[in-house]
C-alpha atoms as a PDB file:
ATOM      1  CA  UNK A   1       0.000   0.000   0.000  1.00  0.00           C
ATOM      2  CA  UNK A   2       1.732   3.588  -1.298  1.00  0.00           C
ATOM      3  CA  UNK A   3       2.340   6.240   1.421  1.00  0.00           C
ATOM      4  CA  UNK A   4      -0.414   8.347  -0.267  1.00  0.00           C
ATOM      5  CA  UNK A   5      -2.952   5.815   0.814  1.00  0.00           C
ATOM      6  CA  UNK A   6      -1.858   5.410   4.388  1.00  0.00           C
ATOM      7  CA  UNK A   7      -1.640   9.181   5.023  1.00  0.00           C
ATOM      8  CA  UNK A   8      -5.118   9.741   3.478  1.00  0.00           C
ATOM      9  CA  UNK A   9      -7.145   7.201   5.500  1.00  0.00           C
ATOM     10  CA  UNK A  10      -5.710   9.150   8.630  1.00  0.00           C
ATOM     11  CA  UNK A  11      -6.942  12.410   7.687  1.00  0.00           C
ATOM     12  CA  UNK A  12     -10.031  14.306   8.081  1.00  0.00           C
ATOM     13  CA  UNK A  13     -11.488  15.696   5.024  1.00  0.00           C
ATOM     14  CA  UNK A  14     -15.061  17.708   3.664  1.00  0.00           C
ATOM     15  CA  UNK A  15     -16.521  14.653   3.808  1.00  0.00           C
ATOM     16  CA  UNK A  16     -15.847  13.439   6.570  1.00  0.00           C
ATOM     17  CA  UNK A  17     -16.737  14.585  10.307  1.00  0.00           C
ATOM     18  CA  UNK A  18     -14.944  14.635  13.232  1.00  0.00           C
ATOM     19  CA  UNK A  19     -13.239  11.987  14.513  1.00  0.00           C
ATOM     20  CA  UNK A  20     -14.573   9.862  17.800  1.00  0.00           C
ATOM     21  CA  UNK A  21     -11.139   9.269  18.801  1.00  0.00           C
ATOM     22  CA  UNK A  22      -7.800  10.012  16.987  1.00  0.00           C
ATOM     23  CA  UNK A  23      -4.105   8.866  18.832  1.00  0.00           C
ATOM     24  CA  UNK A  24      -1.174  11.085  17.414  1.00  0.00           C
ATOM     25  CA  UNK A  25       2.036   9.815  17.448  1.00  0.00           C
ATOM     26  CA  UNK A  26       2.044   7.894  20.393  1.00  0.00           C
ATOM     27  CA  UNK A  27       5.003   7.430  22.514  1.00  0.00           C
ATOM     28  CA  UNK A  28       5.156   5.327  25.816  1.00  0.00           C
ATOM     29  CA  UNK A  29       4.948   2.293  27.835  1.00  0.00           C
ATOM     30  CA  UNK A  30       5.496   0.899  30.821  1.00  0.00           C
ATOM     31  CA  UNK A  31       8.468   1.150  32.512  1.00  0.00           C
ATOM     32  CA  UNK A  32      11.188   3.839  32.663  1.00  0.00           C
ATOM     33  CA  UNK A  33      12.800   4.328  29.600  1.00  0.00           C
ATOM     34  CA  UNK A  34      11.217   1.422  27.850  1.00  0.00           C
ATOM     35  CA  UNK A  35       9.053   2.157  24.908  1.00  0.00           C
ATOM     36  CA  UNK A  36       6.172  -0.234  23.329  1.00  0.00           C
ATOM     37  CA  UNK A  37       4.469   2.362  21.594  1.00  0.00           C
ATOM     38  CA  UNK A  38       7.306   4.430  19.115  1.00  0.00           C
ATOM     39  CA  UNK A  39       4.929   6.929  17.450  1.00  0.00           C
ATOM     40  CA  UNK A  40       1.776   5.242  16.772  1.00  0.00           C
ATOM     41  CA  UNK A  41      -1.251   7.183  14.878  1.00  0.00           C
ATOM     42  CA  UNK A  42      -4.561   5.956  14.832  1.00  0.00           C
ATOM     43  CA  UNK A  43      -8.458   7.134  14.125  1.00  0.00           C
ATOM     44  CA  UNK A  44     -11.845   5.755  13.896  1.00  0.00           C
ATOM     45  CA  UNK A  45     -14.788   7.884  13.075  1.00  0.00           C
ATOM     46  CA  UNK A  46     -18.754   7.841  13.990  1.00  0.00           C
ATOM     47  CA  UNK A  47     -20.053   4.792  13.395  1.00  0.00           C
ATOM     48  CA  UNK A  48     -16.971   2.835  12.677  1.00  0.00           C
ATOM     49  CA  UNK A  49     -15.372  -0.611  12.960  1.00  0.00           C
ATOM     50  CA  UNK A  50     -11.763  -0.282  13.496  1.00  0.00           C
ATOM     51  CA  UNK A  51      -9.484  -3.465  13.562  1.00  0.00           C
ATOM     52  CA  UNK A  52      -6.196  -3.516  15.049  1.00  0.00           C
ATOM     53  CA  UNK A  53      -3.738  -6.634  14.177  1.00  0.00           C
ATOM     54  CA  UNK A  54      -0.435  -6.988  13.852  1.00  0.00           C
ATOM     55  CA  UNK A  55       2.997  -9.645  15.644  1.00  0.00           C
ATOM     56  CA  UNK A  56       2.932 -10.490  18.763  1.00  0.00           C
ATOM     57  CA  UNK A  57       4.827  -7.216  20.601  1.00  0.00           C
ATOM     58  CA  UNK A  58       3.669  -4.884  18.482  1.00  0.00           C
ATOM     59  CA  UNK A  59       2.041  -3.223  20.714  1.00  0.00           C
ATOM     60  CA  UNK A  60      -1.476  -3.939  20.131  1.00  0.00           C
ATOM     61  CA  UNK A  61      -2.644  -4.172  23.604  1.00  0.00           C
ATOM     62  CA  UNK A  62      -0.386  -1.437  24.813  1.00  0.00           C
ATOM     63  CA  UNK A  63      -2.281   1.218  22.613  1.00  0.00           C
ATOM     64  CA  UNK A  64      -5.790   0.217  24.330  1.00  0.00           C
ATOM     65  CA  UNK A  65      -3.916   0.717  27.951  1.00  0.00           C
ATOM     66  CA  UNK A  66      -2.427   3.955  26.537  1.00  0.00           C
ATOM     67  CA  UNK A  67      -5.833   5.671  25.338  1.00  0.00           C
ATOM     68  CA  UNK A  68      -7.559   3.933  28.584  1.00  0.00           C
ATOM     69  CA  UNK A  69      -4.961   5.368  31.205  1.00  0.00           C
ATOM     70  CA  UNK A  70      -3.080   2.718  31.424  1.00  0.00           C
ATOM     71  CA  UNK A  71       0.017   3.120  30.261  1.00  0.00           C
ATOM     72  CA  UNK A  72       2.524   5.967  30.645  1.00  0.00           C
ATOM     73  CA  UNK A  73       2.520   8.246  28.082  1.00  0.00           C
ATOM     74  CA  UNK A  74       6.017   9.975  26.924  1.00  0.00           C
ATOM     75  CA  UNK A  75       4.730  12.114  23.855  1.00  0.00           C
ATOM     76  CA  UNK A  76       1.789  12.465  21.240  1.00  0.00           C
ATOM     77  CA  UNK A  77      -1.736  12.314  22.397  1.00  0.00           C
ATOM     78  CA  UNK A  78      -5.280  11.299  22.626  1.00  0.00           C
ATOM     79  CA  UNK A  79      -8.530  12.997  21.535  1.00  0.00           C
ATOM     80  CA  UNK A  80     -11.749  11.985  22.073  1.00  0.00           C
ATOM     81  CA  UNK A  81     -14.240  14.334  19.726  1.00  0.00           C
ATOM     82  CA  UNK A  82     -11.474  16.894  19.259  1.00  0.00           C
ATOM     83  CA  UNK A  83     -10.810  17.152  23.145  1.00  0.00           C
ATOM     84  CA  UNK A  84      -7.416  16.471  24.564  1.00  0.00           C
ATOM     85  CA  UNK A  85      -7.721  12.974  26.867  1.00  0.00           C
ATOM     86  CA  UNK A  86      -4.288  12.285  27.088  1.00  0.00           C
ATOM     87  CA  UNK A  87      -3.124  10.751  30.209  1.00  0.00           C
ATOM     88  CA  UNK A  88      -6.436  10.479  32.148  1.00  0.00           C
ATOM     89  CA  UNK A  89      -7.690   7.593  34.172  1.00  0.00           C
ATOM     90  CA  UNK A  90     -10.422   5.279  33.629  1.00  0.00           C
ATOM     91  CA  UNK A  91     -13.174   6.465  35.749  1.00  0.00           C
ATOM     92  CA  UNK A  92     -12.401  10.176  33.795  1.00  0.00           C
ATOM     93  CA  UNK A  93     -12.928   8.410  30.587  1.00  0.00           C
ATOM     94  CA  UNK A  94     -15.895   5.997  31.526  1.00  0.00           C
ATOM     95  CA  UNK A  95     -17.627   8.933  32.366  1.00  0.00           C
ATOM     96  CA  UNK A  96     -16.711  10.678  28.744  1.00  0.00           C
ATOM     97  CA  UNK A  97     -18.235   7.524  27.246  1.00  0.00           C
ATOM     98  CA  UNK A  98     -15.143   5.039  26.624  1.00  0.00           C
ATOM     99  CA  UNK A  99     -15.990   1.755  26.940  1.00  0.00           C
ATOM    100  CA  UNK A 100     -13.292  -0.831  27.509  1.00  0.00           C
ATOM    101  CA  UNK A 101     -13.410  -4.143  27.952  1.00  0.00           C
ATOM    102  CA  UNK A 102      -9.681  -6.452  28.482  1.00  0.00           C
ATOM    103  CA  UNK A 103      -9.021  -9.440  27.572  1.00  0.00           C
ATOM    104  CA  UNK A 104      -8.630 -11.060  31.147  1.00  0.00           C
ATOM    105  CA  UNK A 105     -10.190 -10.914  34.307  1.00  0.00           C
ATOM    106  CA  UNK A 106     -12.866  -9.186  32.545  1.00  0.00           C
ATOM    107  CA  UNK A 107     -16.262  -9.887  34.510  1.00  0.00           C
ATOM    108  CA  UNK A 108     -16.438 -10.217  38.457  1.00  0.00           C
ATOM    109  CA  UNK A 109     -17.064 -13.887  38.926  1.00  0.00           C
ATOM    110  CA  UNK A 110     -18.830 -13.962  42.203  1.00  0.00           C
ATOM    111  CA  UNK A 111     -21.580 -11.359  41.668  1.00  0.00           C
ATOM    112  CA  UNK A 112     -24.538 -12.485  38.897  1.00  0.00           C
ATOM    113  CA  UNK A 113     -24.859 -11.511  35.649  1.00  0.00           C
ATOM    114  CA  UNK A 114     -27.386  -8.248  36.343  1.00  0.00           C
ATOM    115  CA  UNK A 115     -24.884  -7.197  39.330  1.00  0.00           C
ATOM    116  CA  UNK A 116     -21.816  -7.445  36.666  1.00  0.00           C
ATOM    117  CA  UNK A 117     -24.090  -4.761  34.542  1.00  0.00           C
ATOM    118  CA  UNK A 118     -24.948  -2.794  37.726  1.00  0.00           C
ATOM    119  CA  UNK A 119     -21.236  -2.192  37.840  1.00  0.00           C
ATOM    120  CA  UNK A 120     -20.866  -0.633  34.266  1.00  0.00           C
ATOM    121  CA  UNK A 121     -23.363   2.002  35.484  1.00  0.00           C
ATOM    122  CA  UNK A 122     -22.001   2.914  39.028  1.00  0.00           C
ATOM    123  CA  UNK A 123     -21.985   6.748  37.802  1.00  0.00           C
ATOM    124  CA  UNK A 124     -25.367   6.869  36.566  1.00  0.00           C
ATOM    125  CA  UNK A 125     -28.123   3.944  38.658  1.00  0.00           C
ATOM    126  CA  UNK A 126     -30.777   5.609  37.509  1.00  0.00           C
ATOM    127  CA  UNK A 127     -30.463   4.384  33.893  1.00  0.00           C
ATOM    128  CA  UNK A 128     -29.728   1.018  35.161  1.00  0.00           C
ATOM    129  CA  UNK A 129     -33.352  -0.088  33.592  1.00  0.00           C
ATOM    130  CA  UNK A 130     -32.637   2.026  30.322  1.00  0.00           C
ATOM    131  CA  UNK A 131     -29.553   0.290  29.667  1.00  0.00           C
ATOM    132  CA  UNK A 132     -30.373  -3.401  30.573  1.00  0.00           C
ATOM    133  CA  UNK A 133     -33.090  -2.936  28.239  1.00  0.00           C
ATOM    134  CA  UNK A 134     -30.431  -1.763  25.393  1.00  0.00           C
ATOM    135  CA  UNK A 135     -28.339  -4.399  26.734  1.00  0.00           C
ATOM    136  CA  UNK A 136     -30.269  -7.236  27.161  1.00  0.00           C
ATOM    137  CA  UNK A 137     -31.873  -6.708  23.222  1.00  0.00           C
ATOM    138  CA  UNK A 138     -28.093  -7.011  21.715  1.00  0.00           C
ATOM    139  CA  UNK A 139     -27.612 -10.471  24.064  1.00  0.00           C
ATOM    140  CA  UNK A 140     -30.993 -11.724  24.725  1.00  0.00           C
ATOM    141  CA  UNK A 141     -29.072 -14.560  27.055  1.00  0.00           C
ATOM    142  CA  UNK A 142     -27.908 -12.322  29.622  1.00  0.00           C
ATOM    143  CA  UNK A 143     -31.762 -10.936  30.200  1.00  0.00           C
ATOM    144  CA  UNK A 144     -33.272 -14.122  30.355  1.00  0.00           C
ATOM    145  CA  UNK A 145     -29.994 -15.271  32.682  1.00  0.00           C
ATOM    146  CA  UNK A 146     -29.656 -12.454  34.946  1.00  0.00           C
ATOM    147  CA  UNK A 147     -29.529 -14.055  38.226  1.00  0.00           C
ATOM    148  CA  UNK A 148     -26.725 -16.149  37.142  1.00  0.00           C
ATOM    149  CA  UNK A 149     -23.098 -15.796  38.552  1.00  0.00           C
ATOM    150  CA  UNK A 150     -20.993 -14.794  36.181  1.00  0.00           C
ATOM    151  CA  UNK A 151     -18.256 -17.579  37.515  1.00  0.00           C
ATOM    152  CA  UNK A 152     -20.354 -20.375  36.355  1.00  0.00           C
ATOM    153  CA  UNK A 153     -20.116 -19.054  32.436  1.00  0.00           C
ATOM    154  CA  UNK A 154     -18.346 -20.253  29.514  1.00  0.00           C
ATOM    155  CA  UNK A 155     -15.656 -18.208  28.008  1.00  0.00           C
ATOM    156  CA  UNK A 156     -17.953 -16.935  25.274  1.00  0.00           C
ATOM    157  CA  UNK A 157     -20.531 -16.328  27.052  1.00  0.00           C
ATOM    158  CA  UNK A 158     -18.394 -14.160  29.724  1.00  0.00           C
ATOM    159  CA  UNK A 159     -17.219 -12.174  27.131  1.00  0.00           C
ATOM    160  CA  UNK A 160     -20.697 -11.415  26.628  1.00  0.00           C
ATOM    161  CA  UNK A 161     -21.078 -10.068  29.720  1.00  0.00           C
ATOM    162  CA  UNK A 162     -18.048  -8.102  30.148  1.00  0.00           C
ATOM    163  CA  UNK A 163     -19.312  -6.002  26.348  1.00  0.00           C
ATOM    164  CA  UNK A 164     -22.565  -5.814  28.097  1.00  0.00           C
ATOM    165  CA  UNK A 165     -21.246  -4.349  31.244  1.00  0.00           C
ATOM    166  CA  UNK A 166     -19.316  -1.665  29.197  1.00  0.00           C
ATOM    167  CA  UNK A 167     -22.407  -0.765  27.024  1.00  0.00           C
ATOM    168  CA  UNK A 168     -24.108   0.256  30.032  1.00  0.00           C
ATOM    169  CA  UNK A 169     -22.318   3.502  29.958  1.00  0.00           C
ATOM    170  CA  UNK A 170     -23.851   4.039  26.699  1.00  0.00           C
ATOM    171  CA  UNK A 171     -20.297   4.721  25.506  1.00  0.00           C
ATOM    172  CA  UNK A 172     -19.206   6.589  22.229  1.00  0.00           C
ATOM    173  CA  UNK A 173     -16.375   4.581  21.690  1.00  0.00           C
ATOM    174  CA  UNK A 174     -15.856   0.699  22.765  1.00  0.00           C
ATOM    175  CA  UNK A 175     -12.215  -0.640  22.983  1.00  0.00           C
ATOM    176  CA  UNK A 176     -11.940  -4.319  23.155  1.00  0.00           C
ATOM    177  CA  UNK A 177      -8.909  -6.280  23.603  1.00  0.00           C
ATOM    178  CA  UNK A 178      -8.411  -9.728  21.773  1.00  0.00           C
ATOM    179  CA  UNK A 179     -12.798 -10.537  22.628  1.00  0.00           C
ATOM    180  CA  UNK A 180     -11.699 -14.019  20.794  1.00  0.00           C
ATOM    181  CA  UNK A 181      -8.629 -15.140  22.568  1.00  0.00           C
ATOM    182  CA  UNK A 182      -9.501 -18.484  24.234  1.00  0.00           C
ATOM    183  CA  UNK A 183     -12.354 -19.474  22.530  1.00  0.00           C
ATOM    184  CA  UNK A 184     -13.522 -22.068  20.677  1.00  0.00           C
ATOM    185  CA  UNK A 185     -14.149 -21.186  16.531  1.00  0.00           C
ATOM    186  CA  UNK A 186     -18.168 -21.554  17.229  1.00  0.00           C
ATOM    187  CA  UNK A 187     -17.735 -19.053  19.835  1.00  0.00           C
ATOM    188  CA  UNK A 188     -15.076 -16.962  18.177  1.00  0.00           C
ATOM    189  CA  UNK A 189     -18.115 -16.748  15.452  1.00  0.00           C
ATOM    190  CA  UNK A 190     -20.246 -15.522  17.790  1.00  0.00           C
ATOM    191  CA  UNK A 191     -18.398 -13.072  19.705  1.00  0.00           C
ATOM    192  CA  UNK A 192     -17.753 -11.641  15.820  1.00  0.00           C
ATOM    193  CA  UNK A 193     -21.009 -11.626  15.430  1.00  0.00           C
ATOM    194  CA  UNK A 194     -21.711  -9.648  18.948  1.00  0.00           C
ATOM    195  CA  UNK A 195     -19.104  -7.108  17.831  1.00  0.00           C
ATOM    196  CA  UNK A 196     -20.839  -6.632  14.678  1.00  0.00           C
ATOM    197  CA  UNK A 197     -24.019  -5.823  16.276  1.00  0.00           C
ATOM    198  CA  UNK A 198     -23.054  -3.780  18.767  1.00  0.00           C
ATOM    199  CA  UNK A 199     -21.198  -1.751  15.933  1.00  0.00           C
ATOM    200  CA  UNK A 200     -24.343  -1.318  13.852  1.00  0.00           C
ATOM    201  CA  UNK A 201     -26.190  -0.328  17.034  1.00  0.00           C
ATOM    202  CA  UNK A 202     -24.206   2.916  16.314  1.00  0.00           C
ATOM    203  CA  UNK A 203     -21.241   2.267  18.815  1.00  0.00           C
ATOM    204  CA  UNK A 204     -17.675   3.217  17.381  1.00  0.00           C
ATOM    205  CA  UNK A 205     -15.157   0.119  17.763  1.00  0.00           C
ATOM    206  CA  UNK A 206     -11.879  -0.131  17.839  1.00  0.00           C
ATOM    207  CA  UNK A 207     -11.079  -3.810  18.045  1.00  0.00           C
ATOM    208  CA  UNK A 208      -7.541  -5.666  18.896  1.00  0.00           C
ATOM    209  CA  UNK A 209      -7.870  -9.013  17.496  1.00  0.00           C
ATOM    210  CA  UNK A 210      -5.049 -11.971  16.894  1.00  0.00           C
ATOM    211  CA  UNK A 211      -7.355 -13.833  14.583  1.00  0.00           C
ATOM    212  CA  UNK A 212      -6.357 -11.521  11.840  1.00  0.00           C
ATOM    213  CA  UNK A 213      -7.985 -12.811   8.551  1.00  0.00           C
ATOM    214  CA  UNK A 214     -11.148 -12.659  10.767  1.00  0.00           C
ATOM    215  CA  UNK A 215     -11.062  -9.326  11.866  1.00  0.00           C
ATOM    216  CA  UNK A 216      -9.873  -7.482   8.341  1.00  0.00           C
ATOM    217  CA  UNK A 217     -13.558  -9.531   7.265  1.00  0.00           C
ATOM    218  CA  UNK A 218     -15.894  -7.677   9.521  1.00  0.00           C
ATOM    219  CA  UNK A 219     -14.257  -4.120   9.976  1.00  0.00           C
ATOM    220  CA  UNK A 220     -14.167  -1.088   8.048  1.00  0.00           C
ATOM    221  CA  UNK A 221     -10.679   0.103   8.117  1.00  0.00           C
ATOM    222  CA  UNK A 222      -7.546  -1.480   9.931  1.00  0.00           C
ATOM    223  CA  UNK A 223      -4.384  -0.732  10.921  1.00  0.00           C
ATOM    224  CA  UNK A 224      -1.238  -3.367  10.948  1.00  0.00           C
ATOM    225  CA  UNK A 225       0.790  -2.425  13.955  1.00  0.00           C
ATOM    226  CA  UNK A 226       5.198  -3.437  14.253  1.00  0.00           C
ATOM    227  CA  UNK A 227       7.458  -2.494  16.565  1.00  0.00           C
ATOM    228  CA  UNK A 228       4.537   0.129  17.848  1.00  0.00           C
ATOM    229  CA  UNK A 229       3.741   1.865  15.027  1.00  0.00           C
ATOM    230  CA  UNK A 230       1.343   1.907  12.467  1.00  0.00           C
ATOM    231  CA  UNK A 231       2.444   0.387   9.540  1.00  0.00           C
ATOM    232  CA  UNK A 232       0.158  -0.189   7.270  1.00  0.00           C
ATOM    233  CA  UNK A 233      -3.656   1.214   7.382  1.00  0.00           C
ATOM    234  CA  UNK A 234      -6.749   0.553   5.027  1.00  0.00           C
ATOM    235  CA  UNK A 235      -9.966  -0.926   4.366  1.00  0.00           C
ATOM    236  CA  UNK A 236     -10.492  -4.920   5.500  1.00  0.00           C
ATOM    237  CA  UNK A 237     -10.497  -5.744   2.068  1.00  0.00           C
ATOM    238  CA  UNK A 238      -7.830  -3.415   0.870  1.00  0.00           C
ATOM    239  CA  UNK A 239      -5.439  -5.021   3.625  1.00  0.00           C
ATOM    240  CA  UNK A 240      -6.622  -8.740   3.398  1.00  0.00           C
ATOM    241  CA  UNK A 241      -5.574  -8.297  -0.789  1.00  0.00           C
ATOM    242  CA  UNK A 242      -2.206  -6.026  -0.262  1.00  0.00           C
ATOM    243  CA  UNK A 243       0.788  -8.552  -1.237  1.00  0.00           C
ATOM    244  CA  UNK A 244       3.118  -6.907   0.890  1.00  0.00           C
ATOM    245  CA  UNK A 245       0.478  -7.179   3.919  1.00  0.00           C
ATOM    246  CA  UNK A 246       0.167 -10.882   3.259  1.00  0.00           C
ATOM    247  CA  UNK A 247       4.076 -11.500   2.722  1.00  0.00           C
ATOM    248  CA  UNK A 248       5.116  -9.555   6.099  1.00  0.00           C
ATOM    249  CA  UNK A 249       2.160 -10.186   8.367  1.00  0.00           C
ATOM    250  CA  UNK A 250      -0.776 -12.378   7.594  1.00  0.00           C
ATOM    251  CA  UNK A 251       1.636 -15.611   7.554  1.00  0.00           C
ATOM    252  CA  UNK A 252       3.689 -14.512  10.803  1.00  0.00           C
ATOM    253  CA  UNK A 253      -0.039 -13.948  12.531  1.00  0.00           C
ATOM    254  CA  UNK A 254      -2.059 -17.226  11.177  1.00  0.00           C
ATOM    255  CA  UNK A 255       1.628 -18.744  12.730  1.00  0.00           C
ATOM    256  CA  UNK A 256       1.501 -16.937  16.145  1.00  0.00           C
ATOM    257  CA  UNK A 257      -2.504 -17.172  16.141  1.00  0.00           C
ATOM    258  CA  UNK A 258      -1.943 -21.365  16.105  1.00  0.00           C
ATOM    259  CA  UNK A 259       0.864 -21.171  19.088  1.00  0.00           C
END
């Protein structure tokens, strides 16, 4: 993919309005001196499905951490809707409407399913009905389940819970970190499927995935992270087809997805 097309799916144009969330040259990590992220530039716009794949160490899951708080952050920044979010901590951003959900220890496994939900809304209880409502319509299983601990769940169906949980804050913008990692391909299916939903419920994504092929199937645009930058940025399809995509990255991630 020429320079020319990498530049211009990271800019705004006429057509195009503001974007949700925009990273700008992102430099940081998480200990002293020690980089992950070495100038990274991402976007994703209203209503959009954003993949992010790329090597193991790339710094995939460092760039969630770094627009969620998480991670210390040496230079560039974060915007959400043109305003300056850099560095701020999770409850800050919750309450901006960013949803994030990680890829571990992602649901509290002694409290049932409707108490895992209550959580997502601890800044706003009064909407708890609202949202379960929203909620429960995208995953019709945790409605009819709700008195279920979350601890007695399958993988899948966890995950579930944990995307429900951050929906509650009826967020602008949902992160999610590897949602298929661990699971079997029936339930890899229909976590995809989940993601796609919640997308076209009007909820900006921006998705780290490992199953690569997978993800550059259902999203709009991707970026290819190495060495924590982005490399290489386009549509799904545009990506899936680039030769020199394929050659560097697709076989090195179908290899590390199988480990």
């Amino acid at each position: 993919m020429s320079d020319a097309s990498i530049q211009a799916a990271g800019t705004a144009t006429a057509e195009r309005p503001e974007a949700v969330l925009r990273t700008e040259d992102l430099v940081g990590g998480y200990l002293p001196g020690v980089n992950i992220l070495n100038g990274c530039s991402i976007d994703a716009y209203p209503g959009e499905l954003i993949g992010i794949i790329g090597p193991n160490g790339a710094g995939k899951s460092t760039l969630l951490k770094a627009i969620f708080g998480q991670v210390n952050i040496r230079g560039g920044k974060v915007t959400l809707k043109g305003e300056d979010i850099t560095g701020l901590k999770a409850n800050k951003l919750v309450a901006k409407g960013v949803g994030m959900v990680p890829q571990n220890n992602n649901v509290f496994p002694t409290l049932t399913i409707e108490e895992n939900l209550e959580m997502g809304l601890f800044l706003k209880p009064s909407l708890f009905a609202e949202r379960f409502e929203f909620v429960a319509t995208l995953f019709p299983e945790l409605g009819s389940r709700r008195k279920q601990r979350a601890g007695s769940l399958s993988g899948g169906e966890r995950q579930m819970v944990a995307m429900g949980r951050a929906l509650m804050i009826d967020p602008s913008v949902l992160l999610l970190d590897e949602p298929s990692a661990g699971l079997s391909p029936v339930r890899q299916d229909e976590t995809f499927l989940r993601v796609h939903q919640i997308n076209r419920a009007g909820v900006s994504v921006i998705m780290v995935e490992q199953n690569a092929r997978r993800c550059l199937q259902i999203c709009d645009r991707a970026y290819v992270l190495d060495q924590g930058r982005d490399a290489y940025t386009g549509t799904g399809k545009e990506l899936a087809q680039d030769p020199k995509v394929i050659e560097l990255y697709l076989g090195t991630l179908a290899a590390d997805q199988g480990h």
